[in-house]
N, C-alpha and C. Protein backbone atom coordinates (compact mmCIF):
# COMPACT_ATOMS: atom_id res chain seq x y z
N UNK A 1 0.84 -1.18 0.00
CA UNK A 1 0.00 0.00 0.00
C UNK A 1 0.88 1.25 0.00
N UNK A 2 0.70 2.34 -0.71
CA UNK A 2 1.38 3.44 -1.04
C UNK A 2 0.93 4.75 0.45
N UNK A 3 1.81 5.09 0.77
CA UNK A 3 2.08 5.62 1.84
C UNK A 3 1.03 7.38 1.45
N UNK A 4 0.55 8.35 1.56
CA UNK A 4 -0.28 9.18 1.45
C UNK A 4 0.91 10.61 0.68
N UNK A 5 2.32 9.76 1.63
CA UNK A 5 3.44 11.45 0.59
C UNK A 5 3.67 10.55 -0.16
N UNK A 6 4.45 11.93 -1.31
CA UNK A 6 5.45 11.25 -2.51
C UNK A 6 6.16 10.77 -2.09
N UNK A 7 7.39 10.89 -1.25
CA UNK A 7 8.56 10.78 -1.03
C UNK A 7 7.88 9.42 0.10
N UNK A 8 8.18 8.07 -0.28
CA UNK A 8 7.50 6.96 0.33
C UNK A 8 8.72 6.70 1.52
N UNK A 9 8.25 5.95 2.99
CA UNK A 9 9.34 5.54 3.88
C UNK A 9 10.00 4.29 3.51
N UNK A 10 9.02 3.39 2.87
CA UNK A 10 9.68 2.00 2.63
C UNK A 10 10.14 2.01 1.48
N UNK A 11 11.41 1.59 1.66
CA UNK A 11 12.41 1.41 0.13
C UNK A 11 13.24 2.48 0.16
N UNK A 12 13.40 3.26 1.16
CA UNK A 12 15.10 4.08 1.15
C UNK A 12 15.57 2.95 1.88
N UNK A 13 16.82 2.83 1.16
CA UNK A 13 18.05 2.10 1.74
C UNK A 13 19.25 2.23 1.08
N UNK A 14 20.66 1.84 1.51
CA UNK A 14 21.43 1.37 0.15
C UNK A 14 20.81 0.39 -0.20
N UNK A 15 21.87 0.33 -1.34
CA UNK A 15 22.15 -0.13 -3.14
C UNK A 15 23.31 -1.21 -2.46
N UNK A 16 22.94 -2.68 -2.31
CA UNK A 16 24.30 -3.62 -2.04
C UNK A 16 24.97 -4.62 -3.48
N UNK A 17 25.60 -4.21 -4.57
CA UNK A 17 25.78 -5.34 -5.29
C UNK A 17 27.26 -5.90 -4.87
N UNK A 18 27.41 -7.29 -4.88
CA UNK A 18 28.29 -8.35 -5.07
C UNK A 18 28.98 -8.02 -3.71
N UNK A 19 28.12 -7.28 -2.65
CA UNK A 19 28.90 -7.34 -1.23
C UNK A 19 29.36 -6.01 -0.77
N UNK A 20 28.98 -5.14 -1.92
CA UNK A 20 29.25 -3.62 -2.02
C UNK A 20 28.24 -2.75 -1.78
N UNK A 21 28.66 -1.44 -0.98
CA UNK A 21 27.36 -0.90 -1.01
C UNK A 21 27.59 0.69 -2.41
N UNK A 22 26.91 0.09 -2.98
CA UNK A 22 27.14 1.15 -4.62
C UNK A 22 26.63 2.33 -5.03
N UNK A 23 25.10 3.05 -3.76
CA UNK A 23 24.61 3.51 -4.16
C UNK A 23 23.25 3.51 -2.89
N UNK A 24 22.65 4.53 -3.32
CA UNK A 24 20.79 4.32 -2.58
C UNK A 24 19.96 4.38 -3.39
N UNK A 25 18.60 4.31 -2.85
CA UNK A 25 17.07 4.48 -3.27
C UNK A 25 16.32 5.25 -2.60
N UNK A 26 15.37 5.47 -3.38
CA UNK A 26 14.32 6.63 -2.35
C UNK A 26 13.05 6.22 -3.70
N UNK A 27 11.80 6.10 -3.14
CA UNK A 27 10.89 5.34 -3.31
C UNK A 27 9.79 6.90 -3.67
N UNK A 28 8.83 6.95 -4.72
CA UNK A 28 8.18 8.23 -5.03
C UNK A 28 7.03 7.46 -5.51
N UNK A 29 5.86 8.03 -5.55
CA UNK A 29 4.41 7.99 -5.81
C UNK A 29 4.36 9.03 -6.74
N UNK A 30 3.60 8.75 -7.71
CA UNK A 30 3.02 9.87 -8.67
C UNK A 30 2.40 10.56 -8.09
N UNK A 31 2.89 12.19 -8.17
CA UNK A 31 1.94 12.93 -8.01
C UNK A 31 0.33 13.31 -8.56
N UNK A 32 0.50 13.03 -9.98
CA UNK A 32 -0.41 13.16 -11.06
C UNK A 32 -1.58 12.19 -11.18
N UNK A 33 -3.03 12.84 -10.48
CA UNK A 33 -4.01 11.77 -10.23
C UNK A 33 -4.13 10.71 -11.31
N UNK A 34 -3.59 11.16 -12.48
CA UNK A 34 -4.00 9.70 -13.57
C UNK A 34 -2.83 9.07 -13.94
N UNK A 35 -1.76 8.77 -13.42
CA UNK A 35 -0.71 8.23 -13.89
C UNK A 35 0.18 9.16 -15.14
N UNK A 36 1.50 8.78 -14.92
CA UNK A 36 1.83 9.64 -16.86
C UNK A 36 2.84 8.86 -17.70
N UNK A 37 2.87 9.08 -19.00
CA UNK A 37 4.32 7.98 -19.38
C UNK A 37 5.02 9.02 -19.14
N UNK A 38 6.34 7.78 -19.51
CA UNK A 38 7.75 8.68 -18.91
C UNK A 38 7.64 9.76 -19.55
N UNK A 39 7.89 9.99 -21.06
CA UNK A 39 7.96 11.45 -21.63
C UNK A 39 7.51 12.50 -20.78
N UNK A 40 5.91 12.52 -20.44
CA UNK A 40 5.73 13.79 -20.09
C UNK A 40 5.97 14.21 -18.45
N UNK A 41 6.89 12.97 -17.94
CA UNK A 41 7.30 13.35 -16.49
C UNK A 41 8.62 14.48 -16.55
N UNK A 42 8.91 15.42 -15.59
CA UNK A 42 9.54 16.33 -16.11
C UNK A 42 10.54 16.33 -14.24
N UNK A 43 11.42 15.73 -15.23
CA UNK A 43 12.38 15.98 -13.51
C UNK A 43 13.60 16.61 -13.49
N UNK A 44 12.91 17.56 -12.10
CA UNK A 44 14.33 18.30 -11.42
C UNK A 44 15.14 17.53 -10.66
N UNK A 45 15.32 18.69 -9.42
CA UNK A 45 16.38 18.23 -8.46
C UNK A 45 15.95 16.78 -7.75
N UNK A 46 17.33 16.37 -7.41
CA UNK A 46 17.22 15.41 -6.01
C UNK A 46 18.33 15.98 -4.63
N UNK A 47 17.86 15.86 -3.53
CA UNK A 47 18.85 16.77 -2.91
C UNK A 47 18.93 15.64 -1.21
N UNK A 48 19.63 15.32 -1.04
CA UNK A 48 19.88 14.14 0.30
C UNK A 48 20.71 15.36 0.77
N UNK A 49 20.06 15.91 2.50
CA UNK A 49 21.30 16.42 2.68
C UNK A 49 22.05 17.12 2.88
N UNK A 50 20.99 18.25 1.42
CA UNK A 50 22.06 19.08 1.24
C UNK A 50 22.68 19.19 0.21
N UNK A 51 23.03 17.44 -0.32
CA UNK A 51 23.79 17.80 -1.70
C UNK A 51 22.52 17.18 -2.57
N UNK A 52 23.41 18.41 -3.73
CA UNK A 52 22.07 17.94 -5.12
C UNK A 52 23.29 16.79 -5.89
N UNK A 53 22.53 15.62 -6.65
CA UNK A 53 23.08 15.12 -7.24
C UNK A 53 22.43 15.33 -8.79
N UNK A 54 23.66 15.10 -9.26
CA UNK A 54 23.25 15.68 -10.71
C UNK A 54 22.76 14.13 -11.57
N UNK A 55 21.86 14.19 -12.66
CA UNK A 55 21.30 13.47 -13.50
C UNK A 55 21.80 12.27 -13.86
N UNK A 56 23.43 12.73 -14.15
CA UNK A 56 24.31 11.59 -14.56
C UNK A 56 24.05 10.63 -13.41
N UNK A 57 24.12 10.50 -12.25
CA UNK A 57 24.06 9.56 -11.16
C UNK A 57 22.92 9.04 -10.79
N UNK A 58 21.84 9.07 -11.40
CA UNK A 58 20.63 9.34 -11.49
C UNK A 58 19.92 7.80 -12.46
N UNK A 59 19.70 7.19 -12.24
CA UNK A 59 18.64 6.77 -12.68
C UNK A 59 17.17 6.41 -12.06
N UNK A 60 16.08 5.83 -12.80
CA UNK A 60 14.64 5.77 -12.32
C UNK A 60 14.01 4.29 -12.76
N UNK A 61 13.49 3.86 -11.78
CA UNK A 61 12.65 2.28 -12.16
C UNK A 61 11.78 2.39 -12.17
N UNK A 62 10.75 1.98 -13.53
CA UNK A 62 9.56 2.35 -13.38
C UNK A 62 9.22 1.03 -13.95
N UNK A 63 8.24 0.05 -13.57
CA UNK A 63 7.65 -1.38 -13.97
C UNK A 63 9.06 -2.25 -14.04
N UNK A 64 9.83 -2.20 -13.18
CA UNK A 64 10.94 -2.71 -12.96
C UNK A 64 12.19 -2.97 -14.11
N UNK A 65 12.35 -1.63 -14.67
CA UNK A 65 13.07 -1.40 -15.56
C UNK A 65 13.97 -0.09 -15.08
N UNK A 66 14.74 0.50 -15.54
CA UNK A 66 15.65 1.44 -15.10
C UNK A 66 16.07 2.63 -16.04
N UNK A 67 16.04 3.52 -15.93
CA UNK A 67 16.23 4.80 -17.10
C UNK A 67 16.76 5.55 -16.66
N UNK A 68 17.66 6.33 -17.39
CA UNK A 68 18.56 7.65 -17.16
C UNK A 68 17.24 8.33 -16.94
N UNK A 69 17.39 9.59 -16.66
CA UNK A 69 16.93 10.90 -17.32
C UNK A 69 16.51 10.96 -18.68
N UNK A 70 17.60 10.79 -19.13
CA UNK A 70 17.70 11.33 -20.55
C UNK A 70 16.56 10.30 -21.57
N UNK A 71 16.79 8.95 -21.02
CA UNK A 71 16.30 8.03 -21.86
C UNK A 71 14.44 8.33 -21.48
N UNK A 72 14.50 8.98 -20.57
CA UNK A 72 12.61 8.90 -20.29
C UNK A 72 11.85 9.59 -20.98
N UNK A 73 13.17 10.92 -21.12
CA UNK A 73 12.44 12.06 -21.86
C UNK A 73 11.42 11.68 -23.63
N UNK A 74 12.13 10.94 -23.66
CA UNK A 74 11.68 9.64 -24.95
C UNK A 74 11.01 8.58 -25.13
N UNK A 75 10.63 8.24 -23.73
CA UNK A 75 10.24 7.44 -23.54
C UNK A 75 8.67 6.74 -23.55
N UNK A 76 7.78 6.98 -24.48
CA UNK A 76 6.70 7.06 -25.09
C UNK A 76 5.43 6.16 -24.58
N UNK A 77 6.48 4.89 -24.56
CA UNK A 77 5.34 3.87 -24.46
C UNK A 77 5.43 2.95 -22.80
N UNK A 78 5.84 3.33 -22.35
CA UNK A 78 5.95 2.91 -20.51
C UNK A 78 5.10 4.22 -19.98
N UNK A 79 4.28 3.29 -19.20
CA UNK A 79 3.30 4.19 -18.03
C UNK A 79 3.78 3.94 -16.90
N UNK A 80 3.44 4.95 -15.99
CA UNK A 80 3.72 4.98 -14.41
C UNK A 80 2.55 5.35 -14.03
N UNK A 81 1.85 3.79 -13.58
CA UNK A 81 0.15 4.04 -12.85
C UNK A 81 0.59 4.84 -11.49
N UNK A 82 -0.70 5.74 -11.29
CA UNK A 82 -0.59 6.11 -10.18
C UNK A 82 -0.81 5.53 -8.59
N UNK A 83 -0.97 3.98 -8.90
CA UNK A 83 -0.64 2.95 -7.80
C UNK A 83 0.96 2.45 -7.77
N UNK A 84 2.11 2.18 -8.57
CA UNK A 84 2.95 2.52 -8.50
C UNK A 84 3.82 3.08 -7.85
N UNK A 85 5.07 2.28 -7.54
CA UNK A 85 6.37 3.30 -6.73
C UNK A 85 7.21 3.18 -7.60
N UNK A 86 7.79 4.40 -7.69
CA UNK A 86 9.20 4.17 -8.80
C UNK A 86 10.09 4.42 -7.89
N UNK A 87 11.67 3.88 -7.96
CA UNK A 87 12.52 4.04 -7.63
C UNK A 87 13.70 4.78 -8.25
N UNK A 88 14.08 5.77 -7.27
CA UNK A 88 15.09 6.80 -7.65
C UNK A 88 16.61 5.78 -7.09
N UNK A 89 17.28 5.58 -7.88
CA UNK A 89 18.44 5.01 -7.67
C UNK A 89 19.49 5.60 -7.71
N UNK A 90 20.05 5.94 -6.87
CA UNK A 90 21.16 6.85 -7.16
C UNK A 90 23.19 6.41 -7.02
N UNK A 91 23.95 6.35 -7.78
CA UNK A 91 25.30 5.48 -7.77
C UNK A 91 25.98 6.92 -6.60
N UNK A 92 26.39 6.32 -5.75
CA UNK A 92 27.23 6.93 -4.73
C UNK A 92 28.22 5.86 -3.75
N UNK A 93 29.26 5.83 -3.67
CA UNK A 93 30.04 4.72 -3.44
C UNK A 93 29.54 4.89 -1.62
N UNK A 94 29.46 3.94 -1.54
CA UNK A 94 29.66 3.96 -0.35
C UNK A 94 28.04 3.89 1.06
N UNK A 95 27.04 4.53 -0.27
CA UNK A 95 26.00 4.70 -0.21
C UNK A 95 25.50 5.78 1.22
N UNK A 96 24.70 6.05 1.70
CA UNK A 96 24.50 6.81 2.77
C UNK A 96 24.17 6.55 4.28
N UNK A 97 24.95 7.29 5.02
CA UNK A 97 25.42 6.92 6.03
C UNK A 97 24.50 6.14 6.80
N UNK A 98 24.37 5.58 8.06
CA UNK A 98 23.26 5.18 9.01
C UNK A 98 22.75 6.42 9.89
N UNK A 99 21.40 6.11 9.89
CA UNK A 99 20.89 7.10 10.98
C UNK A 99 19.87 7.92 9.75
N UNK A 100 19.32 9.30 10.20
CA UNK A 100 18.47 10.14 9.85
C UNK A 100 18.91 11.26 8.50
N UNK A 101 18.39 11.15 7.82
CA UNK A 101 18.22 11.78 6.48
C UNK A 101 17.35 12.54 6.04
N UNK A 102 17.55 13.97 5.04
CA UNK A 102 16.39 15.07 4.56
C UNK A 102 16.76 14.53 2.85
N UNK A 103 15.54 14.26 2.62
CA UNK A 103 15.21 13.96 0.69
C UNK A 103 14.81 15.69 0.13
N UNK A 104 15.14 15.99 -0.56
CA UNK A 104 14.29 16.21 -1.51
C UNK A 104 14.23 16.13 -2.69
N UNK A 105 13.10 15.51 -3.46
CA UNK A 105 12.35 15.42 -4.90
C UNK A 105 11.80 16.46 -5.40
N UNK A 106 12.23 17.00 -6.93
CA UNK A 106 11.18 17.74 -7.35
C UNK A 106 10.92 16.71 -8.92
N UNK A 107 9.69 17.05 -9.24
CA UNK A 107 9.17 16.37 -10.32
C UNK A 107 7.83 16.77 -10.65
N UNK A 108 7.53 16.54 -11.57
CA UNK A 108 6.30 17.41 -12.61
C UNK A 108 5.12 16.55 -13.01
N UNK A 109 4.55 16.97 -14.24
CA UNK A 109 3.88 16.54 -15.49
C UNK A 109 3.35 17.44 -16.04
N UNK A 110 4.13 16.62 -17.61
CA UNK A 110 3.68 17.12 -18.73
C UNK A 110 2.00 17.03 -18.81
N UNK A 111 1.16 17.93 -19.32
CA UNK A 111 0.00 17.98 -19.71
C UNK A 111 -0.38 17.85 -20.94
N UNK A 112 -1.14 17.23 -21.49
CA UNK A 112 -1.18 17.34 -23.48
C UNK A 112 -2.44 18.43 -23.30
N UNK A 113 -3.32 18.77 -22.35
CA UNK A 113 -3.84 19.37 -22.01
C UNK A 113 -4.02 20.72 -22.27
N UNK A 114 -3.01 20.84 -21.85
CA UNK A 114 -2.62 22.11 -20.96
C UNK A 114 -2.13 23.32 -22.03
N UNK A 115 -2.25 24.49 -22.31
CA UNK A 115 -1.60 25.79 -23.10
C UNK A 115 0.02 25.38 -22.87
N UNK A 116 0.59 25.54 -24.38
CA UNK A 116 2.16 25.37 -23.75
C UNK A 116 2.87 26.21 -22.98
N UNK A 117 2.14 27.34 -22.79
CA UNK A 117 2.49 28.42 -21.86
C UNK A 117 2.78 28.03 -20.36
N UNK A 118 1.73 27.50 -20.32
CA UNK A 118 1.90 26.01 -18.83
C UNK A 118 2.45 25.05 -18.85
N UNK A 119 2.90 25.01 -20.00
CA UNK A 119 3.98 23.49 -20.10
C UNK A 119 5.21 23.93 -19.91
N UNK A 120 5.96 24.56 -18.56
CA UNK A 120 6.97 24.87 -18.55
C UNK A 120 7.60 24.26 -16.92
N UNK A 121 8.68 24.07 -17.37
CA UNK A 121 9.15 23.24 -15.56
C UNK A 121 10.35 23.64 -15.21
N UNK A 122 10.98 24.41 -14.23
CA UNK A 122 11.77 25.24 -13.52
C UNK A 122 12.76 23.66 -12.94
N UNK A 123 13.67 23.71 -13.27
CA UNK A 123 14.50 21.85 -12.49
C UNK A 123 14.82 22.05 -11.44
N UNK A 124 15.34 23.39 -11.30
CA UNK A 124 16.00 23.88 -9.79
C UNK A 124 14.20 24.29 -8.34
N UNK A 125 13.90 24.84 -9.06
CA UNK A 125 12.70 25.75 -8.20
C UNK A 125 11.53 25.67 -8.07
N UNK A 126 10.36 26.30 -7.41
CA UNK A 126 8.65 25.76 -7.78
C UNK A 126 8.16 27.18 -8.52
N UNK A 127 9.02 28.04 -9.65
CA UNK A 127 9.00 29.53 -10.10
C UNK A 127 7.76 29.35 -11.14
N UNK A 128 8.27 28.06 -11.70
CA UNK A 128 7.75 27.98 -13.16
C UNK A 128 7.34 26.26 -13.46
N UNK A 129 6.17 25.85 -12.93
CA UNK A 129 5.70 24.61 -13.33
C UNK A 129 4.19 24.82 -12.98
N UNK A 130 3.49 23.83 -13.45
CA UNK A 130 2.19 23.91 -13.53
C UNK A 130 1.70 22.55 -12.36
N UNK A 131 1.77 21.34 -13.03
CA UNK A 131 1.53 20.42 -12.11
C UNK A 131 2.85 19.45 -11.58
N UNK A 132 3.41 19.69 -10.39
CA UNK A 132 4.08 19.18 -9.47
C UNK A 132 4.71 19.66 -8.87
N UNK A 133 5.80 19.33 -7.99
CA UNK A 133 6.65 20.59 -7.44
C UNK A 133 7.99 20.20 -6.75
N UNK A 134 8.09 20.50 -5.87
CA UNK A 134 9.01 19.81 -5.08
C UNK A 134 8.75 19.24 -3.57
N UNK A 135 9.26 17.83 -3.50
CA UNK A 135 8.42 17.54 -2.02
C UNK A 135 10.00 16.97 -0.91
N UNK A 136 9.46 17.20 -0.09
CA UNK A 136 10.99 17.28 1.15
C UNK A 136 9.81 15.96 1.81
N UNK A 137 11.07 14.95 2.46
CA UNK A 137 10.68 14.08 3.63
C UNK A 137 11.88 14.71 5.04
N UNK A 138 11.63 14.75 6.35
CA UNK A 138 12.52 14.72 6.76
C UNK A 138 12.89 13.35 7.61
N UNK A 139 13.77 13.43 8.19
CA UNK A 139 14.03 11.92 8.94
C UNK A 139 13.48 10.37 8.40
N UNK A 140 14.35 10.71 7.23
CA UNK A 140 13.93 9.61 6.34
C UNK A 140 15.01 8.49 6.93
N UNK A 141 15.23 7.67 7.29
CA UNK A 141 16.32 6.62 7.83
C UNK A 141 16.92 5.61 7.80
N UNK A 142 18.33 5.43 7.28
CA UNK A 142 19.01 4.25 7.09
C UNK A 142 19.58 3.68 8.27
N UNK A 143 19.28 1.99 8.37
CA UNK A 143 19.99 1.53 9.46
C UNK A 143 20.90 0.42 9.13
């Protein structure tokens, strides 16, 4: 069952492959009451912390598949129901520390809807977007 915020509690953790810890997760709910494909999801920042990590380090699981950034923007024919958790995966050696953590997510949607005048999404800020924004968890926690 999907937790009532975006920014979900279950499923932050590290990233362990082959005995390593490579990386974390942080677990998100669509904001957008009807689900959206990747294309018209429009994502900014991620910020653990304090630090923003940039795109390159960045990928997203959506129906248990994995995408840059870059590759979603294209990405036409994959939906993200709004029952759905996608996972933000992020490569950081070492992964993040134990104990208490501040997320923040910002992320959008595209509208086919919508005047393109409103189809505009700010990556850094909430200056310039129409539907989504940016959402903070605090004391999010690895043990």
């Amino acid at each position: 069952m999907l937790e009532q915020d975006v920014i979900q509690t279950r499923g932050f953790h590290n990233l362990v492959e082959n005995g390593v810890i490579t990386g974390f997760q942080i677990c998100v709910r669509s904001d957008y009451y009807r689900g959206i494909w990747l294309s018209q999801l429009r994502v900014g920042k991620l910020i653990v912390d304090g630090i923003s990590y940039p795109e390159e380090m960045i990928r997203w699981e959506v129906n248990g598949k994995e995408y840059t950034i870059a590759e979603m923007k294209h990405e036409s024919k994959v939906f993200w129901n709004i029952l759905d958790v996608a996972k933000i995966k992020v490569k950081k050696a070492g992964g993040l520390s134990q104990g208490f953590h501040t997320v923040v997510v910002r992320f959008a949607a595209s509208c086919s809807y919508m005047p393109p005048i409103l189809d505009r999404f700010d990556r850094e800020g909430d200056d310039v977007s129409f539907n989504g924004g940016t959402y903070v968890k605090d004391k999010m926690i690895i043990v």
